[in-house]
C-alpha atoms as a PDB file:
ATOM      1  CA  UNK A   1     -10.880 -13.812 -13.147  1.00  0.00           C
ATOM      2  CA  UNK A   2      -9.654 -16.365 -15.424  1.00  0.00           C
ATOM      3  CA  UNK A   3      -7.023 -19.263 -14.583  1.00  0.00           C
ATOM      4  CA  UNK A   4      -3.223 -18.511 -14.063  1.00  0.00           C
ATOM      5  CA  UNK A   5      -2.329 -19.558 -16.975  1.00  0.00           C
ATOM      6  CA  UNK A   6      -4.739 -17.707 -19.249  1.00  0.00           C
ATOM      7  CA  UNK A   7      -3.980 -14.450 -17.764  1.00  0.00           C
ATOM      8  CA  UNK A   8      -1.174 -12.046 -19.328  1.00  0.00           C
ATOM      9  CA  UNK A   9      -0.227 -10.021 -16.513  1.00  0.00           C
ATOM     10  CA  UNK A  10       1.848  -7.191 -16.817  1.00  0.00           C
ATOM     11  CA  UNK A  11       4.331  -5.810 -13.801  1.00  0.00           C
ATOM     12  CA  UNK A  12       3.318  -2.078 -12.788  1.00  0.00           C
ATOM     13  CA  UNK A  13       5.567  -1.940  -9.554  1.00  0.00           C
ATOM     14  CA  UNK A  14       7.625  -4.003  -7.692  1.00  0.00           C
ATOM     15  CA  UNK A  15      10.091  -6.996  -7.818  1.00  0.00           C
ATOM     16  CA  UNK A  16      10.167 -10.274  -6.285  1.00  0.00           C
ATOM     17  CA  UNK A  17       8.601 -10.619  -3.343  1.00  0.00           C
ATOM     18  CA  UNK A  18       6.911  -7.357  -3.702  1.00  0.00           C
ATOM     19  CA  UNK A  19       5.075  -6.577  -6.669  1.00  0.00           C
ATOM     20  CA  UNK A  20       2.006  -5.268  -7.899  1.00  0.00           C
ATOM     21  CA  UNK A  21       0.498  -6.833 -11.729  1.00  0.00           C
ATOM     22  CA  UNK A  22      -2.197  -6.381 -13.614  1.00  0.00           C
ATOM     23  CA  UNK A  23      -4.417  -8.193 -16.365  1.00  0.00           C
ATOM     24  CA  UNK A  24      -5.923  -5.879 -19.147  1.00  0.00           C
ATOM     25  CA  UNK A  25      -8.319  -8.986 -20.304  1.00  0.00           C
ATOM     26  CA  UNK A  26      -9.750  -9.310 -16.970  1.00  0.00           C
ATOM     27  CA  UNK A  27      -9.506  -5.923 -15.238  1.00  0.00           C
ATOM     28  CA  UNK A  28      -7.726  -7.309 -12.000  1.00  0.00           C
ATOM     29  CA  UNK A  29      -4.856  -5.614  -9.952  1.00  0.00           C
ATOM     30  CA  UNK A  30      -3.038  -8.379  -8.295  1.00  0.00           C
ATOM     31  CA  UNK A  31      -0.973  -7.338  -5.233  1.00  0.00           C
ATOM     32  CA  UNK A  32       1.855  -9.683  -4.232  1.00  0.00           C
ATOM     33  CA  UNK A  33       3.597  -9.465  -0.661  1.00  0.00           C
ATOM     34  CA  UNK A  34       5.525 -12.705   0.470  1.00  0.00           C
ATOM     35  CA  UNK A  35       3.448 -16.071  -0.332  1.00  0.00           C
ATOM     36  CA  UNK A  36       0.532 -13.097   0.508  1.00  0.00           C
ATOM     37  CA  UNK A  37      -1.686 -12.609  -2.980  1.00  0.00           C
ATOM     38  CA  UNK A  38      -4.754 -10.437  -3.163  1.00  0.00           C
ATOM     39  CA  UNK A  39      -6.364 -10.088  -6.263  1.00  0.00           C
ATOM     40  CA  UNK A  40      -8.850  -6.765  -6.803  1.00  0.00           C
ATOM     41  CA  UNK A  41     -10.895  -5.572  -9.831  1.00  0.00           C
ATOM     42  CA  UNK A  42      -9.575  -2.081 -11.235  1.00  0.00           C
ATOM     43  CA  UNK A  43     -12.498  -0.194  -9.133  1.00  0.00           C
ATOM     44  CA  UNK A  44     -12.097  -2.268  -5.787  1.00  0.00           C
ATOM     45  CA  UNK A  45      -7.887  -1.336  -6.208  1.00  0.00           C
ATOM     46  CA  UNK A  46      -7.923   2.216  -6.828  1.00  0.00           C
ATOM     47  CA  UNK A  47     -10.533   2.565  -3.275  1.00  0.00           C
ATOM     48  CA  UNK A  48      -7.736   0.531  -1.245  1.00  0.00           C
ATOM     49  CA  UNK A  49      -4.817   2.605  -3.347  1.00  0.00           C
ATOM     50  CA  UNK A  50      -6.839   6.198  -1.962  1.00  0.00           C
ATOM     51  CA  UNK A  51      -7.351   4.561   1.696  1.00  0.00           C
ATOM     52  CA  UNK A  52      -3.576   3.428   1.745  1.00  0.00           C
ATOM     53  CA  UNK A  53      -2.854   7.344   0.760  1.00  0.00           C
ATOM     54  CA  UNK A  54      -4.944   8.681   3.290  1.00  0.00           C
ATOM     55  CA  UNK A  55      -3.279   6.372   6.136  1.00  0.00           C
ATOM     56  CA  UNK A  56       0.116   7.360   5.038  1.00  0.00           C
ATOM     57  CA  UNK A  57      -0.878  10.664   5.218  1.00  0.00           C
ATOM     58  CA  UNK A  58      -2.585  10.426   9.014  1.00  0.00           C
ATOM     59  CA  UNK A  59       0.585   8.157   9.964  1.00  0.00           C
ATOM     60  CA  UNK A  60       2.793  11.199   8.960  1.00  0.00           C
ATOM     61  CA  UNK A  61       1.139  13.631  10.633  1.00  0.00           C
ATOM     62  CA  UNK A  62       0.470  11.299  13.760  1.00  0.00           C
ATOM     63  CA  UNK A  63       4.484  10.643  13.793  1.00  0.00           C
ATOM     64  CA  UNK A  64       5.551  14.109  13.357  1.00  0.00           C
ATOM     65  CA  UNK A  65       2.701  15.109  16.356  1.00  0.00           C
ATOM     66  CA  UNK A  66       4.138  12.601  18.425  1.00  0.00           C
ATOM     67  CA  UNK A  67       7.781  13.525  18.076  1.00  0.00           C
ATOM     68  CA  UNK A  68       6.826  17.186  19.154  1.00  0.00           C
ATOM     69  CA  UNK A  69       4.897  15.771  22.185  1.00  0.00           C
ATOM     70  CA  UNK A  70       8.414  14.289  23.006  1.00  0.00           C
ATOM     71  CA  UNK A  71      10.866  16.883  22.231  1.00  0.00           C
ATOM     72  CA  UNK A  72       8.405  19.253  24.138  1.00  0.00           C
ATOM     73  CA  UNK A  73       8.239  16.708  27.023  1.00  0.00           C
ATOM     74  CA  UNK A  74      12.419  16.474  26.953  1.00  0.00           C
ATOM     75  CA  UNK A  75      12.670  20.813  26.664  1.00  0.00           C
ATOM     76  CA  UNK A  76      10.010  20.398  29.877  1.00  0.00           C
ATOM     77  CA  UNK A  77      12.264  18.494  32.079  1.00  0.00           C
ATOM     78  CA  UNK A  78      15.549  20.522  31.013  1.00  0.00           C
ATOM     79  CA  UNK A  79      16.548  22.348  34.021  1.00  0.00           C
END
Protein backbone atom coordinates (compact mmCIF):
# COMPACT_ATOMS: atom_id res chain seq x y z
CA UNK A 1 0.00 0.00 0.00
CA UNK A 2 1.12 3.36 -0.79
CA UNK A 3 1.76 6.35 1.80
CA UNK A 4 -1.18 8.21 3.57
CA UNK A 5 -1.05 10.81 1.68
CA UNK A 6 -1.08 9.26 -1.79
CA UNK A 7 -4.02 7.21 -1.08
CA UNK A 8 -7.72 8.49 -1.98
CA UNK A 9 -9.77 6.61 0.30
CA UNK A 10 -13.28 6.55 0.09
CA UNK A 11 -15.78 5.96 3.34
CA UNK A 12 -18.01 2.69 2.78
CA UNK A 13 -19.39 2.54 6.47
CA UNK A 14 -18.99 4.17 9.50
CA UNK A 15 -18.22 7.57 11.20
CA UNK A 16 -15.65 8.73 13.48
CA UNK A 17 -14.27 6.45 15.51
CA UNK A 18 -15.77 3.65 13.62
CA UNK A 19 -15.35 3.43 10.07
CA UNK A 20 -14.50 1.24 7.41
CA UNK A 21 -12.50 2.97 3.89
CA UNK A 22 -11.24 1.83 1.03
CA UNK A 23 -8.56 2.71 -1.76
CA UNK A 24 -9.54 1.75 -5.43
CA UNK A 25 -5.67 2.46 -6.55
CA UNK A 26 -4.37 0.07 -4.13
CA UNK A 27 -7.09 -2.52 -3.45
CA UNK A 28 -6.99 -2.12 0.48
CA UNK A 29 -10.02 -2.15 2.95
CA UNK A 30 -8.93 -0.18 5.89
CA UNK A 31 -10.91 -0.88 9.11
CA UNK A 32 -10.81 1.85 11.76
CA UNK A 33 -11.92 1.15 15.52
CA UNK A 34 -10.56 3.72 18.18
CA UNK A 35 -6.67 4.62 17.57
CA UNK A 36 -7.12 0.59 16.31
CA UNK A 37 -6.26 0.53 12.24
CA UNK A 38 -6.04 -2.66 10.25
CA UNK A 39 -5.43 -2.43 6.80
CA UNK A 40 -6.49 -5.70 4.41
CA UNK A 41 -6.26 -6.27 0.62
CA UNK A 42 -9.87 -6.68 -1.04
CA UNK A 43 -9.41 -10.71 -0.90
CA UNK A 44 -7.91 -10.90 2.76
CA UNK A 45 -11.29 -8.41 3.82
CA UNK A 46 -14.06 -10.14 2.29
CA UNK A 47 -12.54 -13.80 4.24
CA UNK A 48 -12.62 -11.77 7.70
CA UNK A 49 -16.16 -9.97 6.47
CA UNK A 50 -17.63 -14.02 5.87
CA UNK A 51 -15.88 -15.22 9.31
CA UNK A 52 -17.36 -12.08 11.19
CA UNK A 53 -20.90 -13.33 9.54
CA UNK A 54 -20.52 -16.71 10.54
CA UNK A 55 -19.65 -15.67 14.33
CA UNK A 56 -22.59 -13.43 14.46
CA UNK A 57 -24.53 -16.05 13.31
CA UNK A 58 -23.11 -18.89 16.00
CA UNK A 59 -23.29 -15.96 18.73
CA UNK A 60 -27.09 -15.71 17.90
CA UNK A 61 -27.87 -19.00 18.03
CA UNK A 62 -25.51 -19.65 21.13
CA UNK A 63 -27.51 -16.62 22.96
CA UNK A 64 -30.89 -17.65 22.05
CA UNK A 65 -29.76 -21.57 23.25
CA UNK A 66 -28.62 -20.20 26.32
CA UNK A 67 -31.63 -18.12 27.23
CA UNK A 68 -33.84 -21.35 26.78
CA UNK A 69 -31.40 -23.31 29.04
CA UNK A 70 -32.41 -20.52 31.58
CA UNK A 71 -36.00 -19.97 31.17
CA UNK A 72 -36.23 -23.88 31.19
CA UNK A 73 -34.02 -23.95 34.35
CA UNK A 74 -36.46 -21.00 36.03
CA UNK A 75 -40.00 -23.14 34.68
CA UNK A 76 -37.88 -26.24 36.53
CA UNK A 77 -37.71 -24.73 39.89
CA UNK A 78 -41.40 -23.16 39.72
CA UNK A 79 -43.31 -24.98 42.24
Amino acid sequence: MKTVNNCRRVVLAGSDGCKVSYCEECNVAEIEVGALSLRLEAHAFNSLAEMMQEAVARLAVYSAAKSQSQFTTSVKNVH
